[in-house]
Protein backbone atom coordinates (compact mmCIF):
# COMPACT_ATOMS: atom_id res chain seq x y z
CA UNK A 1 -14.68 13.06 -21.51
CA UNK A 2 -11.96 15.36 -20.51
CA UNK A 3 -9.55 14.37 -17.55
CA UNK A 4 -10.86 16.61 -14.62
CA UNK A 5 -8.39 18.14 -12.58
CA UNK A 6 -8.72 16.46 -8.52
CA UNK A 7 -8.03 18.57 -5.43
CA UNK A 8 -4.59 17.19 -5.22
CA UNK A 9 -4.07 18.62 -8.45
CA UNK A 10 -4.72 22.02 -6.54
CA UNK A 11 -8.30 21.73 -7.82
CA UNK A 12 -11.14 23.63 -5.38
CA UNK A 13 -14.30 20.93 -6.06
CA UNK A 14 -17.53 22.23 -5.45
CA UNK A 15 -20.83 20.30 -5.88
CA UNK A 16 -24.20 21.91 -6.78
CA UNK A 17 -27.88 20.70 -6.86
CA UNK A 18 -30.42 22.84 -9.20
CA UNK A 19 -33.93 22.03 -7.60
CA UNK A 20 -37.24 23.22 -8.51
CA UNK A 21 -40.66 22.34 -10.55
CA UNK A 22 -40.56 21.17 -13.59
CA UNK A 23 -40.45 23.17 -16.47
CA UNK A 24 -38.65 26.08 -14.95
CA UNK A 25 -35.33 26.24 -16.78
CA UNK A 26 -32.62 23.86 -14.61
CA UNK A 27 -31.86 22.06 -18.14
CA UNK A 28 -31.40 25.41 -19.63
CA UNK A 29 -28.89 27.09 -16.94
CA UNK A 30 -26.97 23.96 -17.65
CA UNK A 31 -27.18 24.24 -21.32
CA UNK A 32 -26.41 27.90 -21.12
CA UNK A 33 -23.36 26.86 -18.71
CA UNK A 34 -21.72 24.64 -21.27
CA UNK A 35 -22.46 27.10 -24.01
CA UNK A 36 -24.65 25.01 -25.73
CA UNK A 37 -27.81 26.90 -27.91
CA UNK A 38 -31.25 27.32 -26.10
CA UNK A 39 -34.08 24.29 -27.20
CA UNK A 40 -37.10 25.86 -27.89
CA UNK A 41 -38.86 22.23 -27.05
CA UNK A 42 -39.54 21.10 -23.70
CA UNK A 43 -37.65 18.01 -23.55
CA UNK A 44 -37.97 16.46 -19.45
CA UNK A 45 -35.48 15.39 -17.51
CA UNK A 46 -35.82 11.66 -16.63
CA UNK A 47 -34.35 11.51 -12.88
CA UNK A 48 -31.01 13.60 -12.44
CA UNK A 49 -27.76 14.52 -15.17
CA UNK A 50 -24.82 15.28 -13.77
CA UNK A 51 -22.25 17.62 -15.53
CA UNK A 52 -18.72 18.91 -14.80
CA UNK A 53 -17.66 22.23 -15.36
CA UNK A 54 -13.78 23.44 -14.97
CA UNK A 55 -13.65 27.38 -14.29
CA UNK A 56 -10.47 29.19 -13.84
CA UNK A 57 -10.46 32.21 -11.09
CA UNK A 58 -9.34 35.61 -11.73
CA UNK A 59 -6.44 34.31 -9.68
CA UNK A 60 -5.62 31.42 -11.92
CA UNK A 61 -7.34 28.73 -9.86
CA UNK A 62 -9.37 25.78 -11.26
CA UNK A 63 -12.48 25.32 -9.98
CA UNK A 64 -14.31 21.98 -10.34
CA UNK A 65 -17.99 22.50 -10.49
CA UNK A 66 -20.17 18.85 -10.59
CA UNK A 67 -23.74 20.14 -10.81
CA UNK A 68 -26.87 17.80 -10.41
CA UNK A 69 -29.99 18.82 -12.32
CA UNK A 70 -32.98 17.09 -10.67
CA UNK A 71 -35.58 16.31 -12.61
CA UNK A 72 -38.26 18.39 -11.24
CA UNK A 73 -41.26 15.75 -11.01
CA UNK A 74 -39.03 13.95 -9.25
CA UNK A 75 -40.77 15.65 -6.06
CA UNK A 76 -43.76 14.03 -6.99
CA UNK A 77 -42.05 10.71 -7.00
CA UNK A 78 -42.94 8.09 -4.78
CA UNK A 79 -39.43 7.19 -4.80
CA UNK A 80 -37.11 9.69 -3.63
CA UNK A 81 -34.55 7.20 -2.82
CA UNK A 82 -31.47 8.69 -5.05
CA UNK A 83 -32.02 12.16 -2.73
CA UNK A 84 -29.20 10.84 -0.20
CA UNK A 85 -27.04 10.15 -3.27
CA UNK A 86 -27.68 14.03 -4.43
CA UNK A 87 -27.76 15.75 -1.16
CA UNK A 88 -24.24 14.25 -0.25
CA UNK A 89 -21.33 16.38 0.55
CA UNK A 90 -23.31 19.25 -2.01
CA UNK A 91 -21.70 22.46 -0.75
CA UNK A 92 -24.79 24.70 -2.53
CA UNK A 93 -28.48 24.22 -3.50
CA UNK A 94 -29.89 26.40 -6.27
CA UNK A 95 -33.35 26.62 -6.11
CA UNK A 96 -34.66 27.46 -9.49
CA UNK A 97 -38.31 28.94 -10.03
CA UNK A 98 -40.54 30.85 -12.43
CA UNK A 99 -41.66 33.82 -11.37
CA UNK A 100 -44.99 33.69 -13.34
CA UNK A 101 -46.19 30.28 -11.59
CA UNK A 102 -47.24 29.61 -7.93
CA UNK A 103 -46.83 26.09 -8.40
CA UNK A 104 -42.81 26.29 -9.02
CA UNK A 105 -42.74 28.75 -5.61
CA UNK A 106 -44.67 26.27 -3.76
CA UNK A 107 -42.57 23.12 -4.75
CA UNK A 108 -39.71 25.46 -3.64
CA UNK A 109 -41.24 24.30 0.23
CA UNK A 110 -41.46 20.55 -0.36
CA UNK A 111 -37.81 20.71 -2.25
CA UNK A 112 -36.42 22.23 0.76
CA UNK A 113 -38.28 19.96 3.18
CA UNK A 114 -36.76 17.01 1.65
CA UNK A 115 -32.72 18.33 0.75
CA UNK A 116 -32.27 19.72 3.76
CA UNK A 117 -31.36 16.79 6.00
CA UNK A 118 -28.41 16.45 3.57
């Protein structure tokens, strides 16, 4: 792994969770993020992956992104007990949905009911 810059290195961190039903392309953004080629096969997440992503600003600033993809049956879970762990100090939720199912819009509500105490 690559040394990540800290914010006494000047570094702005900034900590992201990608929520939403399964199968509605969380895995993907990341992929896409880290410029890695699209997989055709539906491959599910098992609980959460974390990845870290260093961006530079227009204004020559790093940016340290740590972004949590949650697995998206995790909803269905009966044991939501690593949401704390997730929902702490995020600065940013992305809810992520397809437009062509009501399911992934309705999980959007019970997603939303349980991250937002965080």
């Amino acid at each position: 792994y690559p040394k990540l810059p800290s914010k006494e290195q000047g570094c702005t961190n900034i900590k992201l969770i990608l929520l939403g039903a399964p199968k509605t392309g969380k895995t993907a953004i990341i992929r896409r993020l880290q410029d890695k080629p699209f997989r055709e096969e539906y491959i599910p997440s098992d609980t959460f992956d974390v990845i870290h992503l260093i961006w530079e600003t227009s204004l020559k600033q790093k940016v340290l992104l740590e972004i949590w993809d949650v697995a998206g049956d995790q909803i269905n879970s009966s044991s939501l007990s690593h949401l704390p762990l997730i929902g702490n100090e995020a600065d940013g939720v992305i809810f992520v949905l397809d437009s062509s199912s009501t399911s992934s819009l309705l999980a959007l509500d019970e997603w939303n009911h349980f991250i937002s105490p965080f």
